[in-house]
C-alpha atoms as a PDB file:
ATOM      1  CA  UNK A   1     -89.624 -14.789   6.286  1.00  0.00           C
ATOM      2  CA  UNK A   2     -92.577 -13.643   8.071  1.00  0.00           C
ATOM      3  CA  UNK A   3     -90.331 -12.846  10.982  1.00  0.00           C
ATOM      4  CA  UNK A   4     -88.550 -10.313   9.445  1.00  0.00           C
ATOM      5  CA  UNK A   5     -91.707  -8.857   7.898  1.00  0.00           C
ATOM      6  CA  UNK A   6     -92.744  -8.297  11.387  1.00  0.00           C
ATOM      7  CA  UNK A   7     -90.154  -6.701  11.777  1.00  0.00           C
ATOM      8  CA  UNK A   8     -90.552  -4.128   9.725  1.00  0.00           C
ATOM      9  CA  UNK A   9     -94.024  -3.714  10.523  1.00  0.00           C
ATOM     10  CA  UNK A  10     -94.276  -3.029  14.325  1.00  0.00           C
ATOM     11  CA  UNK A  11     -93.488   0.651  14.543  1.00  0.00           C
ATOM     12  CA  UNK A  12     -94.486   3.075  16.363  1.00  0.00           C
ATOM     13  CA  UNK A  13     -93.387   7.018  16.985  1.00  0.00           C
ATOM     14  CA  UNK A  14     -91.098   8.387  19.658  1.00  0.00           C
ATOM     15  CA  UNK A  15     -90.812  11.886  20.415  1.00  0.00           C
ATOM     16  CA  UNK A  16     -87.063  11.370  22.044  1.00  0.00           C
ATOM     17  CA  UNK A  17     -85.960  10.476  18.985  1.00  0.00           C
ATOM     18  CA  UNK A  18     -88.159  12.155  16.315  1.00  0.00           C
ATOM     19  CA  UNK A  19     -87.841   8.851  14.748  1.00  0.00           C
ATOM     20  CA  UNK A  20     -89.233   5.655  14.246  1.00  0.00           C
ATOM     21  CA  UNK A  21     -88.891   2.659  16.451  1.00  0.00           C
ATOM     22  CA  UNK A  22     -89.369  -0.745  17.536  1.00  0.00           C
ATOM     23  CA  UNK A  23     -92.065  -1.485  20.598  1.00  0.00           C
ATOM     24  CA  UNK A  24     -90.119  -4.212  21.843  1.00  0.00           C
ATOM     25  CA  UNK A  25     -92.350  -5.437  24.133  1.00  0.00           C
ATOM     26  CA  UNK A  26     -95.263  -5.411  21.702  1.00  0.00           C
ATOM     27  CA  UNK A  27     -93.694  -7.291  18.962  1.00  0.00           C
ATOM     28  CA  UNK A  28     -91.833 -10.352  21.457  1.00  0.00           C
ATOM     29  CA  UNK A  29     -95.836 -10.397  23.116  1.00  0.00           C
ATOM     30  CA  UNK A  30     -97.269 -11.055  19.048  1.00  0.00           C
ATOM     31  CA  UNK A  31     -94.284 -13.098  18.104  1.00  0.00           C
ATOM     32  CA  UNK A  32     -93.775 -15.407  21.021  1.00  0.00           C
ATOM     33  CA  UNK A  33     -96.423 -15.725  23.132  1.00  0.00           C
ATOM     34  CA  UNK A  34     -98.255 -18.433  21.498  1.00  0.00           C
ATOM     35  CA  UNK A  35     -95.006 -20.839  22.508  1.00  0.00           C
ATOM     36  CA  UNK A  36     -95.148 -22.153  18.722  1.00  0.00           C
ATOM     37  CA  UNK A  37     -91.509 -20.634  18.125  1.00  0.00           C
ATOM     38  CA  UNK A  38     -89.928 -21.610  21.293  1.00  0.00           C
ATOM     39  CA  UNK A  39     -89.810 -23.240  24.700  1.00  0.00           C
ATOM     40  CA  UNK A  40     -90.360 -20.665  27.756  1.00  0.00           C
ATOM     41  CA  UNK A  41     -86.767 -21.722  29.079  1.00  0.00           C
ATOM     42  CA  UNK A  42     -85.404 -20.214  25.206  1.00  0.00           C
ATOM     43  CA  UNK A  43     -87.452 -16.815  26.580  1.00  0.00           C
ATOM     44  CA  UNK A  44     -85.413 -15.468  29.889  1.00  0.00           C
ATOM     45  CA  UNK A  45     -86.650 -11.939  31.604  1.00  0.00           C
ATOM     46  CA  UNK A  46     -83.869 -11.095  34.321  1.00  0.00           C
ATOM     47  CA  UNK A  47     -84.551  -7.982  35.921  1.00  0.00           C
ATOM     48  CA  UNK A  48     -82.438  -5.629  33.716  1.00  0.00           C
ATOM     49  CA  UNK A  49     -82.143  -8.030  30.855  1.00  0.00           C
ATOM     50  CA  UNK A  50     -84.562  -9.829  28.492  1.00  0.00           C
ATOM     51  CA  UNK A  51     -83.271 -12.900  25.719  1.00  0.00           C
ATOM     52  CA  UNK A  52     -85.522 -13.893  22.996  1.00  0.00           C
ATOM     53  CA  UNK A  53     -84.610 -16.531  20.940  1.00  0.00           C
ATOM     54  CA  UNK A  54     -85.592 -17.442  17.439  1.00  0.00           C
ATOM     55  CA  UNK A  55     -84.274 -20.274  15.429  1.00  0.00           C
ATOM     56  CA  UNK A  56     -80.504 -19.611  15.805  1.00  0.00           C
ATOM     57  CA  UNK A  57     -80.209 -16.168  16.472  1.00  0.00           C
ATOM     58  CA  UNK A  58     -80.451 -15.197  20.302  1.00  0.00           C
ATOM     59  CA  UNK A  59     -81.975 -11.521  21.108  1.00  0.00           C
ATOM     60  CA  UNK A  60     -80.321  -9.626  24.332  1.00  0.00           C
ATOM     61  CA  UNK A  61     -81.828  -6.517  25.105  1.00  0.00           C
ATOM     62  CA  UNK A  62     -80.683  -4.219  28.089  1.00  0.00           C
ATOM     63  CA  UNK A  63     -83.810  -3.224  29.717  1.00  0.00           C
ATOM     64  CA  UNK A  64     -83.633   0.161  31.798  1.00  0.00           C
ATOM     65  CA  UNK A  65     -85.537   2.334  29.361  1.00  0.00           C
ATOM     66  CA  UNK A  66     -85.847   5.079  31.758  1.00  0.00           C
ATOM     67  CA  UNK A  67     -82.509   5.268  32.033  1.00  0.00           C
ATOM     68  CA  UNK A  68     -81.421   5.184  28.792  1.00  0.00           C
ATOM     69  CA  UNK A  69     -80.122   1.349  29.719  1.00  0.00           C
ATOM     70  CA  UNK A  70     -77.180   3.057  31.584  1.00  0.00           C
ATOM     71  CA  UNK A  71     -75.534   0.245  33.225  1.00  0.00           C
ATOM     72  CA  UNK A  72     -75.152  -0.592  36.549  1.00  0.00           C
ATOM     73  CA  UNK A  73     -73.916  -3.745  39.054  1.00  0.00           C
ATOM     74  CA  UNK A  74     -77.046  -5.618  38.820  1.00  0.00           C
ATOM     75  CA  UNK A  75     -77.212  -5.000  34.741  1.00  0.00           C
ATOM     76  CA  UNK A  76     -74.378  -6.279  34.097  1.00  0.00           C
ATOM     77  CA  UNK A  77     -74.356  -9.389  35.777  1.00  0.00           C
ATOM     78  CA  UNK A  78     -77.792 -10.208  34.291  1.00  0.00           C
ATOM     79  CA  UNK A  79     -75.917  -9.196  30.719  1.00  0.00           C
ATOM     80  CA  UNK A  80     -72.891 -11.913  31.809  1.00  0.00           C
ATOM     81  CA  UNK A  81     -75.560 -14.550  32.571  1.00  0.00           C
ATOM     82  CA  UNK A  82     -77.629 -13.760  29.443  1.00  0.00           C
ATOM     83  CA  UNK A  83     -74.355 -14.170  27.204  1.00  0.00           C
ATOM     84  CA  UNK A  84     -73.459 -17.113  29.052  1.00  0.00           C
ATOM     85  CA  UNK A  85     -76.270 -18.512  28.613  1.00  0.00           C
ATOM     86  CA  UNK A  86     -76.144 -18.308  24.494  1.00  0.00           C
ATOM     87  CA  UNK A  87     -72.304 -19.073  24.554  1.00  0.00           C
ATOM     88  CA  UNK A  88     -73.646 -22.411  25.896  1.00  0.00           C
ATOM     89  CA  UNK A  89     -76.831 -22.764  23.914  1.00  0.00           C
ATOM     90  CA  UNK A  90     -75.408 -25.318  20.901  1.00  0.00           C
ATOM     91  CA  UNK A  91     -78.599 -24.263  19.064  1.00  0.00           C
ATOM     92  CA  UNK A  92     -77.984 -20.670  18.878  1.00  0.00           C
ATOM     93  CA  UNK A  93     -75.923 -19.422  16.611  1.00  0.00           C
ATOM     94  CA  UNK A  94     -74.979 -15.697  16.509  1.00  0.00           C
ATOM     95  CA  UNK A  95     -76.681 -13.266  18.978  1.00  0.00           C
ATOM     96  CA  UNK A  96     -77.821  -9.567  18.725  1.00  0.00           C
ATOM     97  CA  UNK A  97     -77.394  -7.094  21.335  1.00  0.00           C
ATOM     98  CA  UNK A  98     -79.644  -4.310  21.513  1.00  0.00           C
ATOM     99  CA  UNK A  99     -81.093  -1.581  24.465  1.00  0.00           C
ATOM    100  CA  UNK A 100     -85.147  -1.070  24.930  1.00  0.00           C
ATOM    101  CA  UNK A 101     -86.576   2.324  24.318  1.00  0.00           C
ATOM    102  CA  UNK A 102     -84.769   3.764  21.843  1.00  0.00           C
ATOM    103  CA  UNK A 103     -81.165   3.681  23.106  1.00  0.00           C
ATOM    104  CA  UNK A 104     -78.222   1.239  23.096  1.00  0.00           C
ATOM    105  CA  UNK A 105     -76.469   2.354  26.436  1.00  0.00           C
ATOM    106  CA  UNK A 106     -75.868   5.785  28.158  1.00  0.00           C
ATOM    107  CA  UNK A 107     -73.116   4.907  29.645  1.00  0.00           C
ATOM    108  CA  UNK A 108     -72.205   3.889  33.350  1.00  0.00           C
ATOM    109  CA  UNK A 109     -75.012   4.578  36.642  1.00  0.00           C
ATOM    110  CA  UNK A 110     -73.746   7.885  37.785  1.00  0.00           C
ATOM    111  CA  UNK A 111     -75.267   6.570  41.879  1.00  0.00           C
ATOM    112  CA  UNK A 112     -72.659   3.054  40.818  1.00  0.00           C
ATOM    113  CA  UNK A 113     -69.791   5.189  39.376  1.00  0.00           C
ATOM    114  CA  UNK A 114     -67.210   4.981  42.336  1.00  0.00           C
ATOM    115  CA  UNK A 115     -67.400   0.704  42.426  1.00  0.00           C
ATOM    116  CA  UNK A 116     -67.687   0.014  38.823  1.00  0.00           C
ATOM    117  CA  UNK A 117     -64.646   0.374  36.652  1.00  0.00           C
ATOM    118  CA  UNK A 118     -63.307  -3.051  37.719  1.00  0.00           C
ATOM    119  CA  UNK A 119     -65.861  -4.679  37.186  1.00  0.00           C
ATOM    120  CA  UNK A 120     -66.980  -3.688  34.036  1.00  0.00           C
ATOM    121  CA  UNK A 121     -63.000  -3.959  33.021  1.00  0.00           C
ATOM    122  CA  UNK A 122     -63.733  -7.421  33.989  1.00  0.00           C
ATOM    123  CA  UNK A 123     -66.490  -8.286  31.532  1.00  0.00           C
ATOM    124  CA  UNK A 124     -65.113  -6.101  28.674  1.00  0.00           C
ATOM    125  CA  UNK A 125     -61.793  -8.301  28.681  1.00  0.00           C
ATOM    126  CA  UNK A 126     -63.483 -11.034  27.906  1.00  0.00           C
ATOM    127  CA  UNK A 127     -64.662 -12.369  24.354  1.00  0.00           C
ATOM    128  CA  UNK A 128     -68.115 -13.533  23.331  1.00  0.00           C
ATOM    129  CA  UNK A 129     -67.531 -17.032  22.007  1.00  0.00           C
ATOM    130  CA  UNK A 130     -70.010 -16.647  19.166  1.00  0.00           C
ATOM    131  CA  UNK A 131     -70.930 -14.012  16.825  1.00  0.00           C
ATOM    132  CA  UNK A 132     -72.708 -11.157  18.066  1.00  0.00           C
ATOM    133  CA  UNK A 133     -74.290  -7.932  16.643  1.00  0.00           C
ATOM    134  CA  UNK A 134     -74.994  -4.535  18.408  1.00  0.00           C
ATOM    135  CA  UNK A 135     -77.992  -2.850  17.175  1.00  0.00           C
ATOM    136  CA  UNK A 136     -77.196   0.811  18.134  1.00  0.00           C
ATOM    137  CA  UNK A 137     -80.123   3.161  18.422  1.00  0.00           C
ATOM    138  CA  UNK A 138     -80.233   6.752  20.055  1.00  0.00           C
ATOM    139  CA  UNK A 139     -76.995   6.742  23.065  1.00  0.00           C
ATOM    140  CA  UNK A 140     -73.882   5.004  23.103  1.00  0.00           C
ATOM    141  CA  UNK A 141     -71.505   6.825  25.611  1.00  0.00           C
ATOM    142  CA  UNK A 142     -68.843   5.484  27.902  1.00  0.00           C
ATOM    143  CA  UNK A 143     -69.423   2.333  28.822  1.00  0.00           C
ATOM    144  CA  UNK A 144     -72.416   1.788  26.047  1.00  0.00           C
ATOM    145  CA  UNK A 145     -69.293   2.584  23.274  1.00  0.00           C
ATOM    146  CA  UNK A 146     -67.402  -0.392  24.552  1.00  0.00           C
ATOM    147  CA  UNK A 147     -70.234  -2.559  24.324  1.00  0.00           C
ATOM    148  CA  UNK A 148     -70.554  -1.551  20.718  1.00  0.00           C
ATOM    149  CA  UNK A 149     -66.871  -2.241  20.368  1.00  0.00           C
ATOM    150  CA  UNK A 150     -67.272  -5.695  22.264  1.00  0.00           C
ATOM    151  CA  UNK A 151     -69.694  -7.195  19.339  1.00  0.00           C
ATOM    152  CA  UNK A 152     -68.434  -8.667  16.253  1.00  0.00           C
ATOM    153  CA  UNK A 153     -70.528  -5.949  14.588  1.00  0.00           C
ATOM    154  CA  UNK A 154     -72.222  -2.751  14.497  1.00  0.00           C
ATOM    155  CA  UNK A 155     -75.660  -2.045  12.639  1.00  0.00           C
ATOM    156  CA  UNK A 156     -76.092   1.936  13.539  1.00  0.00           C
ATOM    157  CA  UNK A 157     -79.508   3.697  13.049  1.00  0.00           C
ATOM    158  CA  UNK A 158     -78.771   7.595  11.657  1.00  0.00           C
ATOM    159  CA  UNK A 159     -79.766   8.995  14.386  1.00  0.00           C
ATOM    160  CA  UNK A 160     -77.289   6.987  16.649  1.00  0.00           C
ATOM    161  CA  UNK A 161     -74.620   9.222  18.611  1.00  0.00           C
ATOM    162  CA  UNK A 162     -71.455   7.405  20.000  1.00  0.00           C
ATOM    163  CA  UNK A 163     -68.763   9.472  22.545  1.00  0.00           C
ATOM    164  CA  UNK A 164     -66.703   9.196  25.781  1.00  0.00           C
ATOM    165  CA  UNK A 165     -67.691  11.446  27.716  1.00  0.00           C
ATOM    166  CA  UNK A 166     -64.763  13.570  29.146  1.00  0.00           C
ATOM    167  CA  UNK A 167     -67.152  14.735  31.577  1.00  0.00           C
ATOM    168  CA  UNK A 168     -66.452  11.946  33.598  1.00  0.00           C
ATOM    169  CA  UNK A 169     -62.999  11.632  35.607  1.00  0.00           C
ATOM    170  CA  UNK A 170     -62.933   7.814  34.599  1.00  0.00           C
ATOM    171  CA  UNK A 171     -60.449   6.680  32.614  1.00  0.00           C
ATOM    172  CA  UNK A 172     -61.407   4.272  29.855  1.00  0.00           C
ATOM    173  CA  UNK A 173     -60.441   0.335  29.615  1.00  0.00           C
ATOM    174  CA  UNK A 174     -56.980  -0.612  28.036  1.00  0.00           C
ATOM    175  CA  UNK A 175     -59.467  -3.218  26.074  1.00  0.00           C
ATOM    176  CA  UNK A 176     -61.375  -0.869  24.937  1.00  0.00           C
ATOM    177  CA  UNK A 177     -58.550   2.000  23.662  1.00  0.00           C
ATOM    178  CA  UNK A 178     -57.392  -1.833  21.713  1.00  0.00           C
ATOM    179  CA  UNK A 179     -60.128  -2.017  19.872  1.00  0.00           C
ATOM    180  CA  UNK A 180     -61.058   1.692  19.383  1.00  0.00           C
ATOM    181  CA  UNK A 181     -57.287   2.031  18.025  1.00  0.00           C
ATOM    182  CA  UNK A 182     -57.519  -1.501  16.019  1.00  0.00           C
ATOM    183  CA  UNK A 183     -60.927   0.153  14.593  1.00  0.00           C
ATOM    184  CA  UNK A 184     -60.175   3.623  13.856  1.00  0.00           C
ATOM    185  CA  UNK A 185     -56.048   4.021  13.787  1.00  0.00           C
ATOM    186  CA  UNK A 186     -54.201   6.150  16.380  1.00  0.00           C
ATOM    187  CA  UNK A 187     -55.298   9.826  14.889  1.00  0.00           C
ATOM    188  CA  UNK A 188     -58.685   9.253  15.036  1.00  0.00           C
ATOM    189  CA  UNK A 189     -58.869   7.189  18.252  1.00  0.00           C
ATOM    190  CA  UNK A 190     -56.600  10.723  19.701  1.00  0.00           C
ATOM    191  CA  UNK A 191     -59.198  12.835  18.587  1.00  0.00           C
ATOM    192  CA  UNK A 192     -62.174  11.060  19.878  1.00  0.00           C
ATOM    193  CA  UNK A 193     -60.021  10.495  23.638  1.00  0.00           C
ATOM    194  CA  UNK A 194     -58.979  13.979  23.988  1.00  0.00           C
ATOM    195  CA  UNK A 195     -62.238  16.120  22.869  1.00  0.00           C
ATOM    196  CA  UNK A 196     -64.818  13.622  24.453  1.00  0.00           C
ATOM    197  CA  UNK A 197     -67.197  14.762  20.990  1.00  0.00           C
ATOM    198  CA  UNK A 198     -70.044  13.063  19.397  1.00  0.00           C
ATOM    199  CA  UNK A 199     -69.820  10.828  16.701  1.00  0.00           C
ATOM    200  CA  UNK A 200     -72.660  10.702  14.480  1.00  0.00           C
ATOM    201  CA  UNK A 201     -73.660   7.763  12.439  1.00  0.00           C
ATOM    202  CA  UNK A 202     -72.462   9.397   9.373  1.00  0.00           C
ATOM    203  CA  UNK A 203     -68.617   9.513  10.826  1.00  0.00           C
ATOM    204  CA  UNK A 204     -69.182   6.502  12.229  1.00  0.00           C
ATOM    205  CA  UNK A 205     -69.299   4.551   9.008  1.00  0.00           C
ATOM    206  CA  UNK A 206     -66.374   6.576   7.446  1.00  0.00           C
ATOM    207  CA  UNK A 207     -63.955   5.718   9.745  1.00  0.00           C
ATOM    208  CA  UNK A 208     -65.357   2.162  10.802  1.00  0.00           C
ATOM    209  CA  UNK A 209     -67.075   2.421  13.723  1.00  0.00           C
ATOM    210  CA  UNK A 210     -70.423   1.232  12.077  1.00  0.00           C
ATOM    211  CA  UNK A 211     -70.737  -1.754   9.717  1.00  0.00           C
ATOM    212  CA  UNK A 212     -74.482  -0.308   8.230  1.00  0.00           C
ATOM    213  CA  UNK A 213     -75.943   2.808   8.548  1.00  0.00           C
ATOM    214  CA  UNK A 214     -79.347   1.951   8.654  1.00  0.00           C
ATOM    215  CA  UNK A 215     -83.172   4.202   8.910  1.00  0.00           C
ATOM    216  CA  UNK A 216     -84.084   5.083  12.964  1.00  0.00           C
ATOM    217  CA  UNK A 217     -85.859   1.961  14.057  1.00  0.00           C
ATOM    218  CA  UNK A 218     -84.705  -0.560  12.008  1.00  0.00           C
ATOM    219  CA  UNK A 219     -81.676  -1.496  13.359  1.00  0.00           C
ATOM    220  CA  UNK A 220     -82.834  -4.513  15.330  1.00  0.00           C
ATOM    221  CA  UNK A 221     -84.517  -6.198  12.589  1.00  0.00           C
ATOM    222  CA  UNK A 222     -81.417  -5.137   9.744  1.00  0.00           C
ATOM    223  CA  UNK A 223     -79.349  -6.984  12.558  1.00  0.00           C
ATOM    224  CA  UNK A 224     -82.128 -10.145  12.550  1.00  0.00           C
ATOM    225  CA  UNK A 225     -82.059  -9.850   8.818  1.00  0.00           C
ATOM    226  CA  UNK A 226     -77.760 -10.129   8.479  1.00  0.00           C
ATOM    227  CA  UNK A 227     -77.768 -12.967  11.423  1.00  0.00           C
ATOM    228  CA  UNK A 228     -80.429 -15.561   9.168  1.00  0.00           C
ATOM    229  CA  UNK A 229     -77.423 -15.195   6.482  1.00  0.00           C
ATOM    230  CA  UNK A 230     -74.341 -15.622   8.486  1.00  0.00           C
ATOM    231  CA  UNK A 231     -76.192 -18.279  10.837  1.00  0.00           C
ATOM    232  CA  UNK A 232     -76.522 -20.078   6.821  1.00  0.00           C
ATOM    233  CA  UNK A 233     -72.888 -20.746   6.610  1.00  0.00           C
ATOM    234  CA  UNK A 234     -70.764 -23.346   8.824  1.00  0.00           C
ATOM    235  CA  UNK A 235     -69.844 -22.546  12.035  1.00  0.00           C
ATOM    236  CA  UNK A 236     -66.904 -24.129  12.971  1.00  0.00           C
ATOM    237  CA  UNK A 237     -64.581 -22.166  10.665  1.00  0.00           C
ATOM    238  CA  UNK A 238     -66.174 -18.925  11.386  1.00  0.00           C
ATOM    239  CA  UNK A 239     -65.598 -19.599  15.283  1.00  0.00           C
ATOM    240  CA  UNK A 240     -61.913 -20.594  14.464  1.00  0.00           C
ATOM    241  CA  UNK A 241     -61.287 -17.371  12.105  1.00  0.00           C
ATOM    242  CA  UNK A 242     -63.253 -15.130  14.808  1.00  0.00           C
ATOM    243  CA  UNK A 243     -60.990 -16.317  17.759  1.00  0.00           C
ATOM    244  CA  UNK A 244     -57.957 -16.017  15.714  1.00  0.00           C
ATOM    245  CA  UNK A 245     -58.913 -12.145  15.084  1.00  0.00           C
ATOM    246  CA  UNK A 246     -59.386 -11.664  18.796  1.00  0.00           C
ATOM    247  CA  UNK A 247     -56.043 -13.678  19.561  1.00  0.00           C
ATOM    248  CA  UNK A 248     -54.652 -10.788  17.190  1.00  0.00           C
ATOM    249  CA  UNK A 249     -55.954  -7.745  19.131  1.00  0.00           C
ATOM    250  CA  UNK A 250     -54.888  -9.100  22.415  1.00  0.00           C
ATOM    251  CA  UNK A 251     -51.250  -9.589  21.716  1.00  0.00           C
END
């Protein structure tokens, strides 16, 4: 598993976070760019997007670091081609969605606000057709705590912060206040809906939200780690049971 070691090993300090964290770019350029693990067509950049692939776990990353990988128009169509793209990949397995630099997803572009509900209603009704983990580092707000609540899974560094921001005079999608309720039960979804607060990583484990709490910087590679052992067992029933589950929470 000399994958995972690398893993672990390609750190490197962030003052945002006063944590530890994974140089994305550095470890895909010492990984992959000898082309021994993969094809270039199993490596797609989009503009606000980057997949990695290895073996049968795909890697999506949002990539807007400067803006905490808030999502906007242009994002999120590169995200709907990226997951396309591994639904239809029959080697991949399970994917792993994560954001570069140290947070998941700020929520929505405040200069995209007034044309993007729909849309991102749109894409947030849907279903992945395969597995998929978030890694959740740093910001998860609004729209970046649906995407968490989109994936199969949640693998939640401690110093991870998840909310819906009240700020905002947006109201949030009916699939997400499913799943949020499904997740957390009706007091607890109430409380987070009405107040707009913070949810730590801590919380978030108690009541569901997060499947591991895991160190600051890890989370991508605790994700790669969990995805080699489900990707060990057969699909086909998994897929069934998975699309049963969602078949469940959409009634």
């Amino acid at each position: 598993m000399a994958f995972l070691k690398q893993f672990k090993l390609i750190l490197h300090s962030t003052n945002s976070t006063n944590c530890l964290r994974f140089d994305t770019s550095t470890k895909y350029n010492k990984l992959f760019s000898s082309g021994a693990v993969f094809s270039s067509n199993e490596n797609v950049i989009y503009p606000n997007v980057k997949t990695f692939k290895h073996q049968h776990i795909t890697l999506i990353s949002l990539n807007r670091p400067d803006d905490k990988n808030s999502l906007n128009v242009a994002t999120l169509n590169d995200l709907r081609k990226a997951i396309t793209n591994f639904e239809n990949d029959s080697s991949s397995k399970i994917g792993i969605l994560y954001g570069e630099g140290g947070s998941f997803c700020a929520g929505i572009d405040s200069n995209e606000f007034s044309k993007a509900p729909q849309i991102y209603d749109e894409f947030l009704q849907s279903h992945c057709q395969k597995p998929i983990i978030a890694a959740v580092s740093g910001f998860a707000y609004n729209i970046g705590f649906d995407l968490c609540l989109w994936c199969d899974m949640r693998i939640v560094e401690e110093n991870a912060v998840m909310a819906i921001d009240r700020k905002l005079n947006m109201s949030k999608s009916k699939p997400f206040l499913k799943r949020l309720l499904k997740t957390i039960g009706y007091s607890k979804t109430m409380d987070l809906l009405l107040t707009g607060r913070d949810v730590n990583s801590k919380e978030a484990f108690e009541c569901g939200l997060a499947n591991r709490v895991v160190a600051c910087g890890s989370s991508v590679g605790q994700a790669v780690n969990m995805a080699f052992n489900i990707g060990k067992f057969p699909q086909q029933s998994i897929n069934y049971d998975r699309s049963v589950i969602h078949k469940i929470i959409s009634e």
